[in-house]
Structures are given as structure tokens and as C-alpha cells.
C-alpha atoms as a PDB file:
ATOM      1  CA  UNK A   1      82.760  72.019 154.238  1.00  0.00           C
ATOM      2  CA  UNK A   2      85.006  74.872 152.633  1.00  0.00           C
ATOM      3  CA  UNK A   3      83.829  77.753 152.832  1.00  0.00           C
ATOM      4  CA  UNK A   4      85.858  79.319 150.173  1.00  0.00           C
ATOM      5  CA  UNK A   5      84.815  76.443 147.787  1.00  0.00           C
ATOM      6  CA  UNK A   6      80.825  77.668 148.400  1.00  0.00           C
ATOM      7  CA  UNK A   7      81.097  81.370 147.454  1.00  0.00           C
ATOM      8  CA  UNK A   8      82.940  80.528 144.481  1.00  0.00           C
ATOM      9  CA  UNK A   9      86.489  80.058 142.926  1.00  0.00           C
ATOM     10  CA  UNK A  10      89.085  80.667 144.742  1.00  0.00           C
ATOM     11  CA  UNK A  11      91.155  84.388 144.385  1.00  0.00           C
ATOM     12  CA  UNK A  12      94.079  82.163 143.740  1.00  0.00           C
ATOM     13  CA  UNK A  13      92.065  79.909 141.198  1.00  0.00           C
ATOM     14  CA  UNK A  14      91.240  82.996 139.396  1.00  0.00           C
ATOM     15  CA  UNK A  15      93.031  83.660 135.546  1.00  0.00           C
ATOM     16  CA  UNK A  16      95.901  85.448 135.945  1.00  0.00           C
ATOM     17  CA  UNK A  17      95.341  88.579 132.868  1.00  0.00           C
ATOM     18  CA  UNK A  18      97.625  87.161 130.189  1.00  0.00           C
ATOM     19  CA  UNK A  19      99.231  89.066 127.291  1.00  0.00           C
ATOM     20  CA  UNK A  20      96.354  88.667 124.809  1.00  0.00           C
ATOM     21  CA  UNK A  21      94.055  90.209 126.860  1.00  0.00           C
ATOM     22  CA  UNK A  22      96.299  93.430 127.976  1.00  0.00           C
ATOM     23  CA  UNK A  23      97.559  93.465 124.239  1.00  0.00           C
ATOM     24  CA  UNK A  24      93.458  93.373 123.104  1.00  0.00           C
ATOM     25  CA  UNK A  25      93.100  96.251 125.918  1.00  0.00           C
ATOM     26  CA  UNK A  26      95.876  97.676 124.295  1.00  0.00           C
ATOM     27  CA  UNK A  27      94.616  97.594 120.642  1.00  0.00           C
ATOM     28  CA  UNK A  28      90.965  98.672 121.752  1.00  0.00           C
ATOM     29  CA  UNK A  29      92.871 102.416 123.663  1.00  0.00           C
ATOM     30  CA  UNK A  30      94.348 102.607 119.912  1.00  0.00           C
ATOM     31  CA  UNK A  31      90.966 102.237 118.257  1.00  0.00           C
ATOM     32  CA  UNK A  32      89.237 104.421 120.550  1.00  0.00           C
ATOM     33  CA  UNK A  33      91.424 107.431 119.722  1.00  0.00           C
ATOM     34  CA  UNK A  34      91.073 106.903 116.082  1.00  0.00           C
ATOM     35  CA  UNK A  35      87.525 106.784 115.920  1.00  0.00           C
ATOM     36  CA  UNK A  36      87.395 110.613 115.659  1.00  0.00           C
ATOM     37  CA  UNK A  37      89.011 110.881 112.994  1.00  0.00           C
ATOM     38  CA  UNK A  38      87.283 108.075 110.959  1.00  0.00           C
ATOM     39  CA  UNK A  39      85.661 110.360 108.073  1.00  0.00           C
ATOM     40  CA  UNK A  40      89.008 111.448 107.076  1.00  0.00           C
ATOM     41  CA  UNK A  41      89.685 108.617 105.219  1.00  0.00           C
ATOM     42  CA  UNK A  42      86.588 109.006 103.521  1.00  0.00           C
ATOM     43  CA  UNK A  43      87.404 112.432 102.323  1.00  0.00           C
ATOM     44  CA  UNK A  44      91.091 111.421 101.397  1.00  0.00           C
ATOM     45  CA  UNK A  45      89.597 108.547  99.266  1.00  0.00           C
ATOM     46  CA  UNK A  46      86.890 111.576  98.087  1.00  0.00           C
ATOM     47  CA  UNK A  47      89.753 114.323  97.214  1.00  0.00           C
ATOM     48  CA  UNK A  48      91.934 111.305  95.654  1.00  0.00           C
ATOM     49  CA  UNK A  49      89.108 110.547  93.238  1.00  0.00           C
ATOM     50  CA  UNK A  50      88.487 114.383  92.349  1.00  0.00           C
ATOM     51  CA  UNK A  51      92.432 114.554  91.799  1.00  0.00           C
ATOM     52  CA  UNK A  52      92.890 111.319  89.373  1.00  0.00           C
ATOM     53  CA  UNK A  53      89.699 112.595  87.848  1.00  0.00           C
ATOM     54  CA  UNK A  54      91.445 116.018  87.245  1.00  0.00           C
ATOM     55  CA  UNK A  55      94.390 114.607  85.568  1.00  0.00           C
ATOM     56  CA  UNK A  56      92.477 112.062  83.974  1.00  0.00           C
ATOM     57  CA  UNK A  57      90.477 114.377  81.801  1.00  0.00           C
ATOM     58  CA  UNK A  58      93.722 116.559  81.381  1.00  0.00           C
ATOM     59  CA  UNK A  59      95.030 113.062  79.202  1.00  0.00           C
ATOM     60  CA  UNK A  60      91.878 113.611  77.005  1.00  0.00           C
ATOM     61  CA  UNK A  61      88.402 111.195  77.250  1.00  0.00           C
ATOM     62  CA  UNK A  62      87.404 110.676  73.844  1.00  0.00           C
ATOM     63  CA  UNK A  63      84.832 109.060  72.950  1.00  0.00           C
ATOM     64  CA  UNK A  64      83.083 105.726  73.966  1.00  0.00           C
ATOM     65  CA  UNK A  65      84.087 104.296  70.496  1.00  0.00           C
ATOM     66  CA  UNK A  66      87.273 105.668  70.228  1.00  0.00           C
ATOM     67  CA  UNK A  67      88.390 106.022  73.844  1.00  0.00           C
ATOM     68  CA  UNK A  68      91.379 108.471  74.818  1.00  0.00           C
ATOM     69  CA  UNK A  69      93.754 107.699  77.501  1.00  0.00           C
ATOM     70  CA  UNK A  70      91.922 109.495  79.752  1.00  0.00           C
ATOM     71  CA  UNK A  71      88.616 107.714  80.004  1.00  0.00           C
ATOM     72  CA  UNK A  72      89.230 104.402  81.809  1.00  0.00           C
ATOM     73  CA  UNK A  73      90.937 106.892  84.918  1.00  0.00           C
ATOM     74  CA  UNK A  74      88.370 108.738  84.951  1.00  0.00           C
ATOM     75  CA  UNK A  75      85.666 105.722  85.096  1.00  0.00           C
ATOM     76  CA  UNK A  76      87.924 104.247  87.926  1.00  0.00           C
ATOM     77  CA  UNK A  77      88.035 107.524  89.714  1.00  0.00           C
ATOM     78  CA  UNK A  78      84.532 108.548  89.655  1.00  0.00           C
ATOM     79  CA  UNK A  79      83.483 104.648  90.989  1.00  0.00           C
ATOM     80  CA  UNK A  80      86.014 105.486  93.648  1.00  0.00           C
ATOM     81  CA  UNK A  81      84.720 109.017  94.323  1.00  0.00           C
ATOM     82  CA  UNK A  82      81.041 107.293  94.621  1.00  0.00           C
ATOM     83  CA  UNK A  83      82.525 104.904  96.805  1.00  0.00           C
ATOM     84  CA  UNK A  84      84.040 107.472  99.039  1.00  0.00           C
ATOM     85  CA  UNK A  85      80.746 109.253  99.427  1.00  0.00           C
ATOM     86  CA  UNK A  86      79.024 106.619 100.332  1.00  0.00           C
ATOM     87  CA  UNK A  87      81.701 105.752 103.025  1.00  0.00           C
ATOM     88  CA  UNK A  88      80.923 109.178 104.168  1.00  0.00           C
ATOM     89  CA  UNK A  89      77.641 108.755 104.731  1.00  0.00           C
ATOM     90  CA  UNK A  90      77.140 105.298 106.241  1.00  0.00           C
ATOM     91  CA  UNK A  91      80.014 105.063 108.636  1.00  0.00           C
ATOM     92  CA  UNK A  92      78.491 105.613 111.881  1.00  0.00           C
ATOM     93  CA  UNK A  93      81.218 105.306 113.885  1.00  0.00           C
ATOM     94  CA  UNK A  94      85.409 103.788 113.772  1.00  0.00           C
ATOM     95  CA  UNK A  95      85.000 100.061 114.797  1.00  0.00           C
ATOM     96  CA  UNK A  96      85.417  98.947 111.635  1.00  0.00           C
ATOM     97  CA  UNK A  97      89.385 100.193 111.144  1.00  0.00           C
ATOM     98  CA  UNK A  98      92.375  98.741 112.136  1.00  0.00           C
ATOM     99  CA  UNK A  99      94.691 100.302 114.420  1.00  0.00           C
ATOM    100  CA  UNK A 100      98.391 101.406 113.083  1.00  0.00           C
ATOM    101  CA  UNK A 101     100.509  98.973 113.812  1.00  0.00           C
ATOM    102  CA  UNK A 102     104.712  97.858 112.846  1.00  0.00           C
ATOM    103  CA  UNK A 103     102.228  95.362 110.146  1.00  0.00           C
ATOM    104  CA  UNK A 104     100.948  98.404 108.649  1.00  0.00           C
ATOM    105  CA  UNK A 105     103.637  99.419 106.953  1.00  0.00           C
ATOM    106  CA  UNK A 106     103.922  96.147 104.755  1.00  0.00           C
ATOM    107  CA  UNK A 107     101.307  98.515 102.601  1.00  0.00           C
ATOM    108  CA  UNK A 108     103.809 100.830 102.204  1.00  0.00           C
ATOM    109  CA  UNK A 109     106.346  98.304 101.298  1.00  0.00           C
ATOM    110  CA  UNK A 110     103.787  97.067  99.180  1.00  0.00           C
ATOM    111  CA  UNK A 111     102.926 100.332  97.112  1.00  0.00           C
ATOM    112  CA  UNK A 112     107.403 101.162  97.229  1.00  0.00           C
ATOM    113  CA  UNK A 113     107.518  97.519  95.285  1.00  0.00           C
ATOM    114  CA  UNK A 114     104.778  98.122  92.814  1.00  0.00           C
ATOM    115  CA  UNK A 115     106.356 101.746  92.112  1.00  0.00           C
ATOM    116  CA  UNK A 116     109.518 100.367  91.843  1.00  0.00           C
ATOM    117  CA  UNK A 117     108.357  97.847  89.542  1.00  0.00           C
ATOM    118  CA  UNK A 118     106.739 100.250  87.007  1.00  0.00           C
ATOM    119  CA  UNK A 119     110.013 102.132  86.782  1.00  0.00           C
ATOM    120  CA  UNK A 120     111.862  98.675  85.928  1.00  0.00           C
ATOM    121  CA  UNK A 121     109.623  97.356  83.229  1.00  0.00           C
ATOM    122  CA  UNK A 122     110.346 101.017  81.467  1.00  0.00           C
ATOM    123  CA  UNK A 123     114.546 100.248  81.915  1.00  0.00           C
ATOM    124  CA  UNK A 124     115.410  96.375  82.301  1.00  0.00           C
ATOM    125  CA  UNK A 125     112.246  95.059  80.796  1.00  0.00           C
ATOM    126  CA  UNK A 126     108.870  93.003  81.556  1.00  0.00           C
ATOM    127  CA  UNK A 127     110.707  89.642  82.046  1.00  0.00           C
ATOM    128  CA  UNK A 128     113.577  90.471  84.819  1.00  0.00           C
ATOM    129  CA  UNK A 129     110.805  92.912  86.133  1.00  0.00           C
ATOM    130  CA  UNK A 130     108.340  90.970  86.688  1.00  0.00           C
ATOM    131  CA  UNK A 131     110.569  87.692  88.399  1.00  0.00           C
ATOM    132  CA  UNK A 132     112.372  89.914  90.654  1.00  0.00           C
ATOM    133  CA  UNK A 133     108.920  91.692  91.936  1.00  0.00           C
ATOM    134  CA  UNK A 134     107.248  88.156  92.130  1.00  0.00           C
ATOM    135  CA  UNK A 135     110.343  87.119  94.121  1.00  0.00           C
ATOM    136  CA  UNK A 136     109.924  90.160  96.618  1.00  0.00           C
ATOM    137  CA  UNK A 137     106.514  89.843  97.131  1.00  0.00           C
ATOM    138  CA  UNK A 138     106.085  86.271  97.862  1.00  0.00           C
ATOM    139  CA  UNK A 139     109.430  86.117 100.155  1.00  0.00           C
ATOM    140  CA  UNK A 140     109.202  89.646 102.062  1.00  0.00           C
ATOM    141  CA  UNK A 141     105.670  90.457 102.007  1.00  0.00           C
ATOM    142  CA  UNK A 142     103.618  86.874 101.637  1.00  0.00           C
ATOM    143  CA  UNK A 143     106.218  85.168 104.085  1.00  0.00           C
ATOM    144  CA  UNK A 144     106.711  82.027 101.399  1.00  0.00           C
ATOM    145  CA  UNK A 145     109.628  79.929 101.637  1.00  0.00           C
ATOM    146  CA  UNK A 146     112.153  80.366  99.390  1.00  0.00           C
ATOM    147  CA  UNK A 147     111.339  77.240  97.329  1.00  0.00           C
ATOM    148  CA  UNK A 148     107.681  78.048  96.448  1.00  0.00           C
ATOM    149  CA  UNK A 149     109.097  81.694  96.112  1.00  0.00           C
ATOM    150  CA  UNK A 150     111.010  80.340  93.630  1.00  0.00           C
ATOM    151  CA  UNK A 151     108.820  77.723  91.849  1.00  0.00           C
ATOM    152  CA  UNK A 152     105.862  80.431  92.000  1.00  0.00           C
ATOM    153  CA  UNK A 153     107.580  83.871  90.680  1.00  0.00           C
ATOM    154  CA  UNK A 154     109.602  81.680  87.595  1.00  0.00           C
ATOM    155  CA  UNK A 155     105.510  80.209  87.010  1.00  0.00           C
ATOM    156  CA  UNK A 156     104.523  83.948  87.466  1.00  0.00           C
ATOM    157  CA  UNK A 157     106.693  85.313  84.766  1.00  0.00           C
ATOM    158  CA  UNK A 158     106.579  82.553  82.196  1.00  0.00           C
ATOM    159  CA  UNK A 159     102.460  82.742  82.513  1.00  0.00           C
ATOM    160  CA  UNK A 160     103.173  86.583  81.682  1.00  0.00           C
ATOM    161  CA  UNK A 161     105.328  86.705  79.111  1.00  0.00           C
ATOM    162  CA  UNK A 162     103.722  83.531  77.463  1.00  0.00           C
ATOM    163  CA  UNK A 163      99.712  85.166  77.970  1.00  0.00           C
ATOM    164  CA  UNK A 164     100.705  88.879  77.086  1.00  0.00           C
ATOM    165  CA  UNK A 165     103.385  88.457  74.693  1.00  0.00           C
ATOM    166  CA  UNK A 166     103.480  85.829  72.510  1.00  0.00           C
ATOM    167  CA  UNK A 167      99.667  84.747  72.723  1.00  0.00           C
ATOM    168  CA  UNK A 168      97.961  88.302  72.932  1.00  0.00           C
ATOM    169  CA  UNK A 169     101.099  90.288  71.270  1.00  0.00           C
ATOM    170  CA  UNK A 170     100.838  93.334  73.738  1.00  0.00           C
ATOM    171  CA  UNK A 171     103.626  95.946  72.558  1.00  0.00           C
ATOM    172  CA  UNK A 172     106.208  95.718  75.688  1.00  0.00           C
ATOM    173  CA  UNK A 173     109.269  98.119  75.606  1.00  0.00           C
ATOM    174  CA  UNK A 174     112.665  96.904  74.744  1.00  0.00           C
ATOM    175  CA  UNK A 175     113.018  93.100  77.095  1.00  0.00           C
ATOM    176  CA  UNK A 176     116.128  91.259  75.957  1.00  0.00           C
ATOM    177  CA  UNK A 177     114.734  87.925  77.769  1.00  0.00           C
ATOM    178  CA  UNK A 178     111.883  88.187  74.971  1.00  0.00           C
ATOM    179  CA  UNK A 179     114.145  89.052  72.329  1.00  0.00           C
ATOM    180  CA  UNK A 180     116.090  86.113  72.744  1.00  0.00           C
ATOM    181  CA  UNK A 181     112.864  84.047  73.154  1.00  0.00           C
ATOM    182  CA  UNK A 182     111.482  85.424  70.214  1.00  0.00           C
ATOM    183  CA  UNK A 183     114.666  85.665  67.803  1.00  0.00           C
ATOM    184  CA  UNK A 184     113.279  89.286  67.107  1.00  0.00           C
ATOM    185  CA  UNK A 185     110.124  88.365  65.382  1.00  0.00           C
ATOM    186  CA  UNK A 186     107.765  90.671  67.363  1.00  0.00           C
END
């Protein structure tokens, strides 16, 4: 009989530690330095709030009936703010965030696109705008291929310009794709 095989698996039988597990060692160091530091991002989400709130009253409330273009900020902010606060008092500890990784910054790339595409709806219009963000997103961020990237963002922008523009006649700045759809009629 083998005595090796009686106490057990063999030391050369036994799983060699493969990537997964140092990278999961790896990610768990990460997480255990940033769980001191977890109620900061309560407090930034708290201090954001009080600082949208700020400017939001700034714009003027008005009234429920006749709201200002302050008020719906201001709603928004405050649910945040509550939001925050509660944050700040439930988390018990940091397990619950993600570590910084390279993937992180596709939020930044995110929020840079969105920015980006606020500025170009005020210049080159809702239409161009609007395909050209859809087209970013879906290829650099989502990972599509280029034909649903395609097929999707032209869908995007047609279901856009056909919901808020012709059917629901929201004011747009100066588009010259809907001028020329709409011969100038609205």
C-alpha cells in the first residue's frame, strides 16, 4: 500500500496557485487599504449635494405651480444629500467598493463624453450630437461591434429627433439635420 496515497494527496498532486487566485489576493490588499477611507465618499456625495443645492437656489425655486429653474436641482440634490447621509450612517465597513483599477477610468471617459456632448448640442446641433455620442459610447465604452454600433446609434438618433422634436416639439437650438427634415416649419 502507498503510503503517500493514505495521508492524503500527494505535494505534487496539489493545485499549483494560478493567476486568479494571486490576482483575487491582489484585489483583496487593494480593498483592504481603502476601507479606511470608505466614509469619504459619503461626505463627497454629502458636500456635492449641499453645493448643487447652493447653486440651485441661486437659479431661483419658484413655486410648485410655477416652478423656476432652480427647483428640480434642488429636489435632485437634496434626495442625493439624504442619500449620502444615510450612506454615512449604515456603512459599517469598505467591502462593498471596488478597488481602482485601469477599468475605472471608463467613468471618466464616460462623464468627458457626456460633457463633451452638452457642449456639441449648443454648436453643431441635437442630430450630429447625439449620433456621434451614441457611436462613442457603444464602440469605446460598451465594446459593440461596429455594425450594431452603427445600426443602434442611427436607431438612437432617429428615436430622438422623431420623440422630442417632431412628436413632442421640444425647442432645440439651431440643428441643420432638422431643418432640412423639417423644411423650417418648427
Amino acid at each position: 500500500m502507498n503510503v503517500e496515497r493514505t495521508r492524503g494527496v500527494h505535494e505534487s498532486e496539489q493545485p499549483d496557485p494560478s493567476e486568479e487566485s494571486l490576482e483575487a489576493t491582489g484585489l483583496e490588499a487593494r480593498r483592504s487599504r481603502l476601507r479606511p477611507n470608505y466614509r469619504y465618499v459619503s461626505l463627497v456625495i454629502v458636500g456635492l449635494a449641499a453645493l448643487i443645492a447652493a447653486m440651485a437656489v441661486n437659479y431661483g425655486l419658484g413655486t410648485f405651480q410655477r416652478p423656476g429653474p432652480g427647483m428640480w436641482p434642488l429636489l435632485v440634490a437634496i434626495a442625493v444629500g439624504i442619500c449620502g447621509i444615510v450612506l454615512l450612517i449604515t456603512e459599517r465597513d469598505g467591502s462593498d467598493y471596488e478597488a481602482l483599477t485601469k477599468r475605472s477610468w471608463i467613468v471618466i471617459l464616460g462623464f468627458g463624453i457626456m460633457a463633451a456632448y452638452i457642449v456639441g448640442f449648443t454648436y453643431i446641433g441635437m442630430t450630429i450630437t447625439s449620433l456621434l455620442f451614441s457611436l462613442i459610447w457603444l464602440k469605446f465604452i460598451a465594446k459593440e461591434s461596429w455594425r450594431m454600433t452603427w445600426i443602434a446609434s442611427v436607431a438612437f438618433t432617429v428615436a430622438f429627433v422623431g420623440i422630442f422634436v417632431i412628436l413632442l416639439k421640444v425647442p432645440i437650438p439651431h440643428d441643420p439635420i432638422v431643418s432640412l427634415i423639417t423644411r423650417g416649419r418648427l
